[in-house]
Protein backbone atom coordinates (compact mmCIF):
# COMPACT_ATOMS: atom_id res chain seq x y z
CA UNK A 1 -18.17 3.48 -14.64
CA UNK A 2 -17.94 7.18 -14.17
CA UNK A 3 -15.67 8.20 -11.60
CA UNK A 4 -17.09 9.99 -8.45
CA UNK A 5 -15.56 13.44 -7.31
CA UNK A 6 -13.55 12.98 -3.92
CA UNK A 7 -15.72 14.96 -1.59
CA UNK A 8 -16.50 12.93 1.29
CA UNK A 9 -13.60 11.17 3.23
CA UNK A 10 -13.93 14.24 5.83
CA UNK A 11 -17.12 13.03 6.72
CA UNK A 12 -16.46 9.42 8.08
CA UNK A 13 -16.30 10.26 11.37
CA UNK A 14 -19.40 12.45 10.99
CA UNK A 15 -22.10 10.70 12.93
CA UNK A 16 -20.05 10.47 16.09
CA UNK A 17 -19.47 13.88 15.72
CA UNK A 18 -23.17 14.72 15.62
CA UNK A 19 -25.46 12.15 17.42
CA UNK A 20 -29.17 11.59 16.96
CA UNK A 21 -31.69 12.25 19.46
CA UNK A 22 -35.50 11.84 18.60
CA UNK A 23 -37.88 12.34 21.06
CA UNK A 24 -41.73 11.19 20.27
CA UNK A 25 -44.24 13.65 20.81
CA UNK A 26 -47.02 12.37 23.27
CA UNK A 27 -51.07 12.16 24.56
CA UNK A 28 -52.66 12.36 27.74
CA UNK A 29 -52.83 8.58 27.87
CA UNK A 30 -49.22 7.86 27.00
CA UNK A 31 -48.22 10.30 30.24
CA UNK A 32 -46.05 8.17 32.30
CA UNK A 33 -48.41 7.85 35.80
CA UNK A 34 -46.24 10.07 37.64
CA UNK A 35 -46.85 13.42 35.82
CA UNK A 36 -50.45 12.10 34.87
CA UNK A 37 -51.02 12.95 38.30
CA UNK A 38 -49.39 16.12 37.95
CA UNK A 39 -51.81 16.82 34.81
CA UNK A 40 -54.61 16.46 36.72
CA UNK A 41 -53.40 18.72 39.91
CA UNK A 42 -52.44 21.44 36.68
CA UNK A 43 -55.78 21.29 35.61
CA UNK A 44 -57.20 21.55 38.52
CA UNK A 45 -54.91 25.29 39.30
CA UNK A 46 -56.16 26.22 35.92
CA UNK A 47 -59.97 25.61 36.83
CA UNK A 48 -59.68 27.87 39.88
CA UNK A 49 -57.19 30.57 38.06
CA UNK A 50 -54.44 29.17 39.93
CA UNK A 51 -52.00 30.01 36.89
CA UNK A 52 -48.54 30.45 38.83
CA UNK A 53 -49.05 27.51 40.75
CA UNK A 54 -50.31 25.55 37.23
CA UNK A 55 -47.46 26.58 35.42
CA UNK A 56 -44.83 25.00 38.18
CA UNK A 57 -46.55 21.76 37.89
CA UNK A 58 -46.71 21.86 33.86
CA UNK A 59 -43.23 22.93 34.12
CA UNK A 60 -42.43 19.62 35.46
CA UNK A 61 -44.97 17.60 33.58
CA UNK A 62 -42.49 19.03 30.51
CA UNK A 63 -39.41 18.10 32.23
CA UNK A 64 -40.67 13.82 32.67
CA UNK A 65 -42.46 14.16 29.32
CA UNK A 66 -40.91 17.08 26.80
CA UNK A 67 -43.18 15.62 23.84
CA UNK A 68 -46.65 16.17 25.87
CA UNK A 69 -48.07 18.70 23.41
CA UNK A 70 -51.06 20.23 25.12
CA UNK A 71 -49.42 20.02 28.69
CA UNK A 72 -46.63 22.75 26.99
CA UNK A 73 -49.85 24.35 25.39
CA UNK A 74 -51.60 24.47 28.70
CA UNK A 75 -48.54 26.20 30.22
CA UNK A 76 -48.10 28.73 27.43
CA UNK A 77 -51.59 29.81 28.25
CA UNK A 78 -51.31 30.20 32.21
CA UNK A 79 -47.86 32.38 31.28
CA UNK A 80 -49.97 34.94 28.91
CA UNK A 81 -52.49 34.55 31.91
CA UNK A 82 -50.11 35.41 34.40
CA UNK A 83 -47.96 38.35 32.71
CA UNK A 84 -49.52 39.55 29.23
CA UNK A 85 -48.04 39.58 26.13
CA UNK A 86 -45.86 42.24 26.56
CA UNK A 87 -42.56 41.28 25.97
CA UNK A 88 -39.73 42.40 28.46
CA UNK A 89 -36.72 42.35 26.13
CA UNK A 90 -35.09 44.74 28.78
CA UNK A 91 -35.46 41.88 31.18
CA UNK A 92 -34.86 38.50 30.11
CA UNK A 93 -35.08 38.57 26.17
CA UNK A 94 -31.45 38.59 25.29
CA UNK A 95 -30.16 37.25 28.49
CA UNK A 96 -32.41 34.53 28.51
CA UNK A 97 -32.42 33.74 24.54
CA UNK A 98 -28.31 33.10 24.63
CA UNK A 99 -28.90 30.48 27.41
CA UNK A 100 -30.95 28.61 25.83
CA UNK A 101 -29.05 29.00 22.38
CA UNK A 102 -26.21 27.71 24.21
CA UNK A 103 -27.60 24.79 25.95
CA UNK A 104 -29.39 23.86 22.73
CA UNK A 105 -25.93 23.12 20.93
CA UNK A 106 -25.25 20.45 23.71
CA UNK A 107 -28.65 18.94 24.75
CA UNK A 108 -31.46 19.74 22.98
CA UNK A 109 -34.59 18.73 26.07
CA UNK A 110 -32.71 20.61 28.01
CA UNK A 111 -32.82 23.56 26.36
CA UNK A 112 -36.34 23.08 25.91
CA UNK A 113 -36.44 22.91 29.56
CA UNK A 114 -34.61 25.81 29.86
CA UNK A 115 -37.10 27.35 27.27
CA UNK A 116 -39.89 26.75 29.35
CA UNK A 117 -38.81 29.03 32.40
CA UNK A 118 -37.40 31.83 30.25
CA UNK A 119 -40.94 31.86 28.52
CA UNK A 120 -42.99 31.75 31.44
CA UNK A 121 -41.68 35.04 32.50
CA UNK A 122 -42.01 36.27 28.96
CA UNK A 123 -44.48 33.79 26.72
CA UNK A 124 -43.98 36.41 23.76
CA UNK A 125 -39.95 36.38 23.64
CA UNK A 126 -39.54 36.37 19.79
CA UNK A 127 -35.38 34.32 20.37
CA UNK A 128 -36.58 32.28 23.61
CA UNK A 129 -39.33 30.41 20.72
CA UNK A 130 -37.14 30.07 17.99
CA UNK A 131 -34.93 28.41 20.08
CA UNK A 132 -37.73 25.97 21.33
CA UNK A 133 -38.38 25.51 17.73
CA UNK A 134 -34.87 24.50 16.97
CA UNK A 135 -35.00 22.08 20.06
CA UNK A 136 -38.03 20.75 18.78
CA UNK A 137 -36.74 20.10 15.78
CA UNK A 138 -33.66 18.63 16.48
CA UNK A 139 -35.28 15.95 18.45
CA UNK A 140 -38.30 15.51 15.24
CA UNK A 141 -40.89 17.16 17.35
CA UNK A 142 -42.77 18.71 14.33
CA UNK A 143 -45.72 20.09 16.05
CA UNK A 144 -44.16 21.31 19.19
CA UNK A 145 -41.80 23.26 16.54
CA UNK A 146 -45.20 24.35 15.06
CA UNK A 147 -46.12 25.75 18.35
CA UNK A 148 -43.17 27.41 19.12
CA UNK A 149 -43.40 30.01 15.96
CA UNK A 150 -47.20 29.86 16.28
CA UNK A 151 -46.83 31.44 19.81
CA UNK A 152 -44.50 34.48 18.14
CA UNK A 153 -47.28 34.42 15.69
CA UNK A 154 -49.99 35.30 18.30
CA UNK A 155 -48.76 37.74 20.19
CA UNK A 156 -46.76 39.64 17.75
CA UNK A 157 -47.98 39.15 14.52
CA UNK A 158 -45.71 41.37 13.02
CA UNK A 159 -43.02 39.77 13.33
CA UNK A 160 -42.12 39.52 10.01
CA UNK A 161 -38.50 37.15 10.26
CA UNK A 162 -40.11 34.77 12.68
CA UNK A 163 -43.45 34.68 10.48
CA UNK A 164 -41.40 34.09 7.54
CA UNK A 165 -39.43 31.03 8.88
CA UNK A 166 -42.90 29.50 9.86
CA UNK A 167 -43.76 30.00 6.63
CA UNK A 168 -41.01 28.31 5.06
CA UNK A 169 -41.45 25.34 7.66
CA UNK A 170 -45.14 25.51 6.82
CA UNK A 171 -44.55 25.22 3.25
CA UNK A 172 -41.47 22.58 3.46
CA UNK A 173 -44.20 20.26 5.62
CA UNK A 174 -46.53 20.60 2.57
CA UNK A 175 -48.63 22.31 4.65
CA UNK A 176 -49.73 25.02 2.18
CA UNK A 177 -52.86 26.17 3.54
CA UNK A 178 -51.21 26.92 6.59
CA UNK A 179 -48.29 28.31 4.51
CA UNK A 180 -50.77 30.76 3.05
CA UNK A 181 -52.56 31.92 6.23
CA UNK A 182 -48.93 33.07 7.58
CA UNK A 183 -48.14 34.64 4.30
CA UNK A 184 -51.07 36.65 4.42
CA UNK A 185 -50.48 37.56 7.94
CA UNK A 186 -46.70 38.98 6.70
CA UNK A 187 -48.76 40.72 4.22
CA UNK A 188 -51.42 42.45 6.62
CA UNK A 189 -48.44 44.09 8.14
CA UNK A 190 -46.03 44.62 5.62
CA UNK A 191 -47.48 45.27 2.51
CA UNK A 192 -44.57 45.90 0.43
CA UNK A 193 -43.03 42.54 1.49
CA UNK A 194 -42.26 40.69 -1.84
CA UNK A 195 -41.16 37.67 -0.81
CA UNK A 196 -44.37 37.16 1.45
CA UNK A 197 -46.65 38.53 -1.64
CA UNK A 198 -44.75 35.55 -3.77
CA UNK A 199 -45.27 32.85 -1.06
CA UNK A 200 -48.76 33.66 -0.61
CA UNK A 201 -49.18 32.78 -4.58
CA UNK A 202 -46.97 29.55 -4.48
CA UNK A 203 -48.51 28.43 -1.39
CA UNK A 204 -52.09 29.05 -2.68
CA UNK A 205 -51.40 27.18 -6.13
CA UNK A 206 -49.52 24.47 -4.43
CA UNK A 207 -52.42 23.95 -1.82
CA UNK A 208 -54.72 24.24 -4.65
CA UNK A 209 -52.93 21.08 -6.66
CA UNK A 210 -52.64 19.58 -3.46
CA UNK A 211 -56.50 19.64 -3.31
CA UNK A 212 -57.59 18.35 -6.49
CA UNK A 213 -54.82 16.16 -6.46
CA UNK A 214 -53.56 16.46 -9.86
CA UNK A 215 -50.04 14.75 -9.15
CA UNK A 216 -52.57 11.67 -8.82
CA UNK A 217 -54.57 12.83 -11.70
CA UNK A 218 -54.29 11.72 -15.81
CA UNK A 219 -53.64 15.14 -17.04
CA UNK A 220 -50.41 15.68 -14.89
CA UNK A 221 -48.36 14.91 -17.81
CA UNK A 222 -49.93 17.45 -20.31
CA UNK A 223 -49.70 19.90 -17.43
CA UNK A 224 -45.71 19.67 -17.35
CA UNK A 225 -43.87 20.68 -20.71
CA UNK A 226 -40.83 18.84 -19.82
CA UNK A 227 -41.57 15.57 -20.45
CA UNK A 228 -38.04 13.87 -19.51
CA UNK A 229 -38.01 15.24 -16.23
CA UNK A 230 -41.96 14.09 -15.81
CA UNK A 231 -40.57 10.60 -16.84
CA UNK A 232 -37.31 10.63 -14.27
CA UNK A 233 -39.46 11.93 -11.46
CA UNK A 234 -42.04 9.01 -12.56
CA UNK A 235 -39.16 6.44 -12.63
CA UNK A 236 -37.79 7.60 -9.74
CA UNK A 237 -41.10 7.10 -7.44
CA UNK A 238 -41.42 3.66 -8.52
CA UNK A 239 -40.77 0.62 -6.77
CA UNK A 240 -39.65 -2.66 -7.88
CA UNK A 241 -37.18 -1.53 -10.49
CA UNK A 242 -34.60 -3.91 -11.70
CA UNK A 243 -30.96 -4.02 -11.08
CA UNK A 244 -30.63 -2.38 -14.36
CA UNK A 245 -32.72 0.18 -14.24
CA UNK A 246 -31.45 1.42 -10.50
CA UNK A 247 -28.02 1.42 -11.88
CA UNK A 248 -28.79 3.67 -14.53
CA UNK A 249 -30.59 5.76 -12.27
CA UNK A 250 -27.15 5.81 -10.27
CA UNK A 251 -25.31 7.02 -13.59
CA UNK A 252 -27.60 9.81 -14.06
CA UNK A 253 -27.24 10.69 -10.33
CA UNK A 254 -23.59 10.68 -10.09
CA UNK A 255 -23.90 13.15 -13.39
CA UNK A 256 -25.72 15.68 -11.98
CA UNK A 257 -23.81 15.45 -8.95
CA UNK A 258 -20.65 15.96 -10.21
CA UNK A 259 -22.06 18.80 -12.22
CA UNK A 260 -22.29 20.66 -8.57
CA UNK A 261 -21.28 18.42 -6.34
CA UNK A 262 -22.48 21.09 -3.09
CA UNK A 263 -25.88 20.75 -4.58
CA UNK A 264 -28.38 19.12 -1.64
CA UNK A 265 -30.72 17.64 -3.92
CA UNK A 266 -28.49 15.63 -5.98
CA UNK A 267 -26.28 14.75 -2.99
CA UNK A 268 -29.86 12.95 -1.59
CA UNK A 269 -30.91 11.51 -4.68
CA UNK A 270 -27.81 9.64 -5.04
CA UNK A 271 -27.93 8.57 -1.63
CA UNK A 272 -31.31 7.29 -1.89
CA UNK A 273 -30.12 5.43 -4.98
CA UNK A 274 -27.27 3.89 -3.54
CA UNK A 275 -29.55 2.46 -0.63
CA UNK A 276 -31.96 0.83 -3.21
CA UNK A 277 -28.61 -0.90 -4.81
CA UNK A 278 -27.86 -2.06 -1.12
CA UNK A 279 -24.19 0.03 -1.53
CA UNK A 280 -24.25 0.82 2.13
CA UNK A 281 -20.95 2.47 2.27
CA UNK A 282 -21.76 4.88 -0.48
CA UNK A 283 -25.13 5.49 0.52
CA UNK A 284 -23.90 6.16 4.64
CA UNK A 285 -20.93 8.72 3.03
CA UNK A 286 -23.78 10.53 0.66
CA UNK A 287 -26.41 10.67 3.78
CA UNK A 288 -23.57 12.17 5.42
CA UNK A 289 -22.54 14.37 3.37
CA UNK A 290 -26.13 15.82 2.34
CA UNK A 291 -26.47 15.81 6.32
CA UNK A 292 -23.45 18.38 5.89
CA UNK A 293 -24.88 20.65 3.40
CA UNK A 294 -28.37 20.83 4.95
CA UNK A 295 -26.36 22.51 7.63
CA UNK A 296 -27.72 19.64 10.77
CA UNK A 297 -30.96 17.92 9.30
CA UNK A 298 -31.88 15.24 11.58
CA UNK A 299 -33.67 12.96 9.55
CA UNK A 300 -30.51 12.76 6.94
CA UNK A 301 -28.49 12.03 10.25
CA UNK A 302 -30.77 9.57 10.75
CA UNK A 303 -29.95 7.90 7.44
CA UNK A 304 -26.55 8.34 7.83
CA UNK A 305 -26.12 5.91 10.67
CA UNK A 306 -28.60 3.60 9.45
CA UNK A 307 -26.42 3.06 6.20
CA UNK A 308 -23.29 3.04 8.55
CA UNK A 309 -25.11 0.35 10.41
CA UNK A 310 -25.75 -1.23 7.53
CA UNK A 311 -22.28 -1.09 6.26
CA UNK A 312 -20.91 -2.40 9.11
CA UNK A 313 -23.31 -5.58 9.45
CA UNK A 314 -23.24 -6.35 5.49
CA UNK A 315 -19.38 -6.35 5.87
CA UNK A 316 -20.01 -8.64 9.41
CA UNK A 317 -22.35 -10.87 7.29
CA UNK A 318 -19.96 -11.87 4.41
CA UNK A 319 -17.02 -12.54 6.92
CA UNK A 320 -19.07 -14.98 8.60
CA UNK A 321 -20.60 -16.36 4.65
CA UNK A 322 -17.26 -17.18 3.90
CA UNK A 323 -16.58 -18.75 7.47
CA UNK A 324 -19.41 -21.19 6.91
CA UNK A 325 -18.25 -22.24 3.34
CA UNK A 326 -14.97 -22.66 4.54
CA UNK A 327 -15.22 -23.97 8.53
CA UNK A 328 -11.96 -25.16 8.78
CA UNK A 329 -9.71 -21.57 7.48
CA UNK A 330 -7.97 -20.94 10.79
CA UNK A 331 -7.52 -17.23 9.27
CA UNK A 332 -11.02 -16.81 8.53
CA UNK A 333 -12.54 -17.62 11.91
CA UNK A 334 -9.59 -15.48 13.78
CA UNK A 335 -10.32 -12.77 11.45
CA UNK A 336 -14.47 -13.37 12.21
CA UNK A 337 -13.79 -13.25 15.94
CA UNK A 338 -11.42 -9.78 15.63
CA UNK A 339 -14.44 -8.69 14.22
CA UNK A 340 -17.32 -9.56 16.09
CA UNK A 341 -15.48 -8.09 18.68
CA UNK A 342 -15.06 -4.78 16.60
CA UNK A 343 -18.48 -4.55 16.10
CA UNK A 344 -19.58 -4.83 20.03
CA UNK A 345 -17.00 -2.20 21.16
CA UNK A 346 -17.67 0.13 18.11
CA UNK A 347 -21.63 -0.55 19.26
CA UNK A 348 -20.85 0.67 22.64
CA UNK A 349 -17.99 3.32 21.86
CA UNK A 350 -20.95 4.83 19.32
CA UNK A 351 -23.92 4.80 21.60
CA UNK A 352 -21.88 6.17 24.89
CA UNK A 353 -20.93 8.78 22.92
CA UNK A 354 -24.63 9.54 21.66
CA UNK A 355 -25.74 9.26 25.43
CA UNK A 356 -23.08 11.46 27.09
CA UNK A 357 -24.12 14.77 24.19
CA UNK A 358 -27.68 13.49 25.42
CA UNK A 359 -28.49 11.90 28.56
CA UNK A 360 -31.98 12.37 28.85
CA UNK A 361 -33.31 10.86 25.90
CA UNK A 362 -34.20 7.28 26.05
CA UNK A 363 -33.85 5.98 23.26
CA UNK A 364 -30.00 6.51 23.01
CA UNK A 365 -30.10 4.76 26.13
CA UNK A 366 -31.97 1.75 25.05
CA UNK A 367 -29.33 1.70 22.20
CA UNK A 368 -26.47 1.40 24.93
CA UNK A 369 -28.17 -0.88 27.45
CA UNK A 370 -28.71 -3.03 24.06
CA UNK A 371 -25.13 -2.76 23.27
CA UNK A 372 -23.90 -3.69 26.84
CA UNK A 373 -26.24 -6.51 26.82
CA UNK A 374 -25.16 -8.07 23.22
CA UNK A 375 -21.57 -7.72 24.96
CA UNK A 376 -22.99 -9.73 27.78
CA UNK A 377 -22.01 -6.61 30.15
CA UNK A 378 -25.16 -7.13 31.93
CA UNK A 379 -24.47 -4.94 35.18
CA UNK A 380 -23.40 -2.09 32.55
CA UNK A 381 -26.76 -2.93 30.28
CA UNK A 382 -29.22 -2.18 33.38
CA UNK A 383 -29.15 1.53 34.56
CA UNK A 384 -29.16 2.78 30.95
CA UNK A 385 -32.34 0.26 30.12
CA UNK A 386 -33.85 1.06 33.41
CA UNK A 387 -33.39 4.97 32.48
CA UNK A 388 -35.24 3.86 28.61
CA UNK A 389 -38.17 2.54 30.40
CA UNK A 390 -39.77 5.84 30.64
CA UNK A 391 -40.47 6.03 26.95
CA UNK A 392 -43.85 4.46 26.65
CA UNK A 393 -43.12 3.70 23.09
CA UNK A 394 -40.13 1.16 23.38
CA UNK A 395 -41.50 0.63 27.08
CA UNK A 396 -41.87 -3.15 26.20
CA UNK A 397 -39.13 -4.05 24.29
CA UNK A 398 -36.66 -2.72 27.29
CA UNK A 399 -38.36 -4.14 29.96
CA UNK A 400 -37.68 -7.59 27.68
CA UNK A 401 -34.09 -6.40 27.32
CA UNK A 402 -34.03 -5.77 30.71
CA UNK A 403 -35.50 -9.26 31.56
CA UNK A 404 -32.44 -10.71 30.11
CA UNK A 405 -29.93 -9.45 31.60
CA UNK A 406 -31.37 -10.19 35.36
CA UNK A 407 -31.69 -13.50 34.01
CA UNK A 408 -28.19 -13.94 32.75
CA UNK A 409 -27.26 -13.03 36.13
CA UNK A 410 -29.32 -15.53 37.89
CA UNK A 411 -31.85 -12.98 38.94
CA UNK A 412 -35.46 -14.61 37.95
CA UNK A 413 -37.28 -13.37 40.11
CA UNK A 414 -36.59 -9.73 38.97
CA UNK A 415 -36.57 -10.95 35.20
CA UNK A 416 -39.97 -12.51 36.08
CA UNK A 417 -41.14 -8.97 37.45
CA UNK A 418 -39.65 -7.04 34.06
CA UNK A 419 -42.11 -9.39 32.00
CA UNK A 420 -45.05 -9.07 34.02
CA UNK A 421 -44.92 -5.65 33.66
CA UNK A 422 -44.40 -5.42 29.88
CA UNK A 423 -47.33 -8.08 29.59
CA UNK A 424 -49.75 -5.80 31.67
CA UNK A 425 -48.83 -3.17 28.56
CA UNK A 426 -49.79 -5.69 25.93
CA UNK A 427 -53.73 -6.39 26.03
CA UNK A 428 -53.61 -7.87 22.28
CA UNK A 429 -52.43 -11.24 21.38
CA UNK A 430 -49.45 -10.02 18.89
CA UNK A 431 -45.47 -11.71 18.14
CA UNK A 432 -44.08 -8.98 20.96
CA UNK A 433 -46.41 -10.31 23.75
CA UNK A 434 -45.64 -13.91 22.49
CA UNK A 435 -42.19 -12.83 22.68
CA UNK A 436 -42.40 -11.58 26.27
CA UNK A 437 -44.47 -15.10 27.31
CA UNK A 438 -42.20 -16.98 25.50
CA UNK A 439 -39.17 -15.48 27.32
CA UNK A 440 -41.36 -15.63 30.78
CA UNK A 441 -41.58 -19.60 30.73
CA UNK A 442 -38.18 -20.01 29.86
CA UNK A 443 -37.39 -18.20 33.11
CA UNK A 444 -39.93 -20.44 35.11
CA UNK A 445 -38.18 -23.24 33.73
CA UNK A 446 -34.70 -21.55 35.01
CA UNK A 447 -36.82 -21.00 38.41
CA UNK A 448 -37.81 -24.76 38.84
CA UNK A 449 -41.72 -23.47 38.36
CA UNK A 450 -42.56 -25.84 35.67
CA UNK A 451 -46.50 -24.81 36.41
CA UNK A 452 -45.88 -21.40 35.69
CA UNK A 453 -43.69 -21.72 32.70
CA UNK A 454 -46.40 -24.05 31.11
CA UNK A 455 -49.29 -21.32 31.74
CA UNK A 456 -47.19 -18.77 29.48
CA UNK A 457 -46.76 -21.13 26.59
CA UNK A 458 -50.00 -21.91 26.99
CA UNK A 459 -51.23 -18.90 26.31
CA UNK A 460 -49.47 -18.93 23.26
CA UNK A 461 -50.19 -22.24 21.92
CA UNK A 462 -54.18 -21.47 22.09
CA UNK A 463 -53.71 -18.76 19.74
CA UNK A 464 -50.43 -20.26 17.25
CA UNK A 465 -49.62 -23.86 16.98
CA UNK A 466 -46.85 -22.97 14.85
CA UNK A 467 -44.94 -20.19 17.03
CA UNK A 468 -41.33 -21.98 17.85
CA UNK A 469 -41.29 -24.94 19.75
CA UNK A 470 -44.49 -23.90 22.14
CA UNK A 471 -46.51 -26.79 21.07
CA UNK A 472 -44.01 -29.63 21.75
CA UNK A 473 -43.76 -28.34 25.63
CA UNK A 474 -47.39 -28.37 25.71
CA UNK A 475 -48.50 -31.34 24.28
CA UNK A 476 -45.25 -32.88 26.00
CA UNK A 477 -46.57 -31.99 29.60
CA UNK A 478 -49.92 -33.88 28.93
CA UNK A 479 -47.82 -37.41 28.32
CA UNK A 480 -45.98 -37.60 31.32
């Protein structure tokens, strides 16, 4: 075995230090109804030139939904309406660009709140839309980050450091044609720029492979000279290899990275190999540390506590393996309980922290309410799910959450409510609305309404026989 370089104890405390927040970016139709009525009053303002009164209701369209795309576009244009593009650097440029810098280190939506009023005095402000592009990005909203430089791009074109770091995101997205066009905008201003004149050239023969596709194509191979790397970079997008072959994959992995062990590339590639083995703890302290050298990328953050997770649970699961084969080691089932127990506090200890550096987004609340409600701290669970229900995108499996917990405390008739409402979400016939009928009957059953809980499983049984133990109550109820 070759022996690893110490470099990562530091970082096992790393993703309580730095939580994730991901916010999805949005439609029209997935407005909650609240601001869709707002959208329609803003477009309205717009239609009649109404801009300063437009831009207050966009403003808080943004502030229910920060991943609504074309609402934040709609108020960008009533701003440049409204005062020009002139920026007023004098005025609120600096000022206004350290806020939101400093709110962005804390809580990301609200800095892009924040954003929102320092650029509606000054839609231009070169600092105010980076830092709405680092919000944007922190939280994985890649096209609102898009936006953000694009605006700088507009109305002052030459801007050559902003224009370079869209660029750079352009080209990182694989976006090359866009890539180019920005390059070439660098270039119609500054003509002497080397760099740009470069990335105009890699972008275009990038986009160009990208086109005729010859990564898919048969002559890739002859087009590369060095044929080991073509083969490792073949080997290494395949699926399905065996034990064997991953492990030597590892070996060559932990080479390189001990060869520079700072390097971000091999830091990620041994992660990723690590998670194919199923090594959870080396492939959570690898995400972590390549989360460390990318200096804050969220989607390595993202793999860093899913490995932790991982970890954690793999650990849980062979505690309670060896339990089972051995039912009647005293030590074993104390030592399985001290656990469990770890797990549920760690759970909640993890996901307050997450939701007190972020209050506003719901999905770390979801994770909390979850984590109260696996501790059956149901009164604790209920504000944080209530608060996750305005995410239309886990809207359903919250309100189910939710469900449960008023049901654990005897409270069916709001559980019944919580269910209703998810099922008026789910027109198709799929295993989360059988779920969330299944669930419903049991609480009719809790309620005494034997009628109603029948109609739910019903509805299941007409469309699968097989799902649990729906046909038995069915069929049962005909033979009394």
């Amino acid at each position: 075995m070759i022996k690893l370089q110490p470099q990562i104890a530091e970082f096992d405390n790393l993703i309580s230090r730095y939580p994730l927040s991901i916010m999805p970016e949005i439609t029209e139709q997935e407005l909650p109804a609240d601001a869709k009525h707002l959208w329609l009053k803003a477009i309205n303002a717009v239609q009649v030139s109404n801009h300063s009164y437009a831009i207050t209701l966009l403003q808080n369209i943004l502030e229910k939904a920060p991943g609504f795309l074309d609402g934040r576009k709609m108020l960008r244009n009533c701003a440049l309406q409204t005062v020009g593009e002139t920026k007023k650097k004098g005025l609120f440029g600096a000022a206004g660009g350290r806020k939101v810098h400093s709110t962005l280190k804390k809580d990301p939506v609200a800095a892009m709140v924040l954003a929102e009023k320092e650029l509606a005095k000054d839609p231009g402000n070169n600092d105010i839309n980076d830092a709405l592009h680092e919000a944007a990005l922190k939280l994985e909203m890649i096209e609102t980050a898009a936006f953000a430089l694009e605006t700088v791009r507009k109305v002052s074109p030459d801007s050559a450091t902003i224009l370079h770091k869209l660029a750079k995101f352009y080209f990182e997205l694989e976006r090359f044609d866009n890539a180019v066009d920005v390059y070439n905008d660098i270039i119609k201003h500054h003509p002497t720029d080397g760099i740009a004149i470069k990335g105009s050239k890699d972008a275009s023969a990038r986009a160009s492979m990208q086109r005729q596709k010859w990564d898919e194509g048969s002559d890739m191979r002859s087009l590369m000279r060095d044929q080991d790397q073509f083969r490792e970079l073949e080997e290494a997008s395949r699926t399905g290899l065996t034990r064997e072959q991953l492990e030597a994959r590892r070996d060559r992995a932990i080479e390189k990275y001990n060869q520079d062990t700072n390097n971000l590339a091999a830091a990620k590639d041994l992660a990723g190999v690590y998670e194919q083995l199923e090594d959870w703890h080396n492939a959570h302290e690898f995400y972590a540390w390549a989360h460390n050298l990318s200096a804050g990328d969220s989607a390595l953050l993202k793999k860093a506590t899913e490995m932790n997770d991982k970890a954690i649970d793999s650990d849980l699961q062979e505690l309670e393996a060896a339990f089972a084969a051995d039912p009647e080691n005293e030590e074993l089932r104390e030592a399985l309980e001290a656990r469990r127990k770890d797990r549920t506090r760690d759970k909640i200890t993890e996901s307050r922290l997450r939701v007190d550096a972020n209050p506003t987004d719901p999905h770390l609340r979801y994770a909390l309410g979850n984590a109260y409600y696996e501790a059956a701290m149901y009164s604790e669970a209920i504000p944080h799910l209530q608060h996750a229900t305005r995410n239309p995108h886990i809207r359903t499996k919250v309100l189910l959450t939710l469900a449960k917990c008023f049901k654990e405390k005897s409270m069916f008739d709001l559980a019944v409510k919580q269910l209703s409402d998810a099922l008026s979400d789910l027109p198709a016939m799929d295993n989360t609305k059988k779920e969330v009928l299944y669930e419903k009957g049991l609480i009719h059953e809790d309620m005494g309404d034997n009628e109603s809980a029948l109609e739910s499983y019903k509805q299941i049984y007409e469309v699968d026989y097989g799902y649990r133990d729906v046909a038995h109550r069915v069929e049962a109820s005909y033979t009394k």
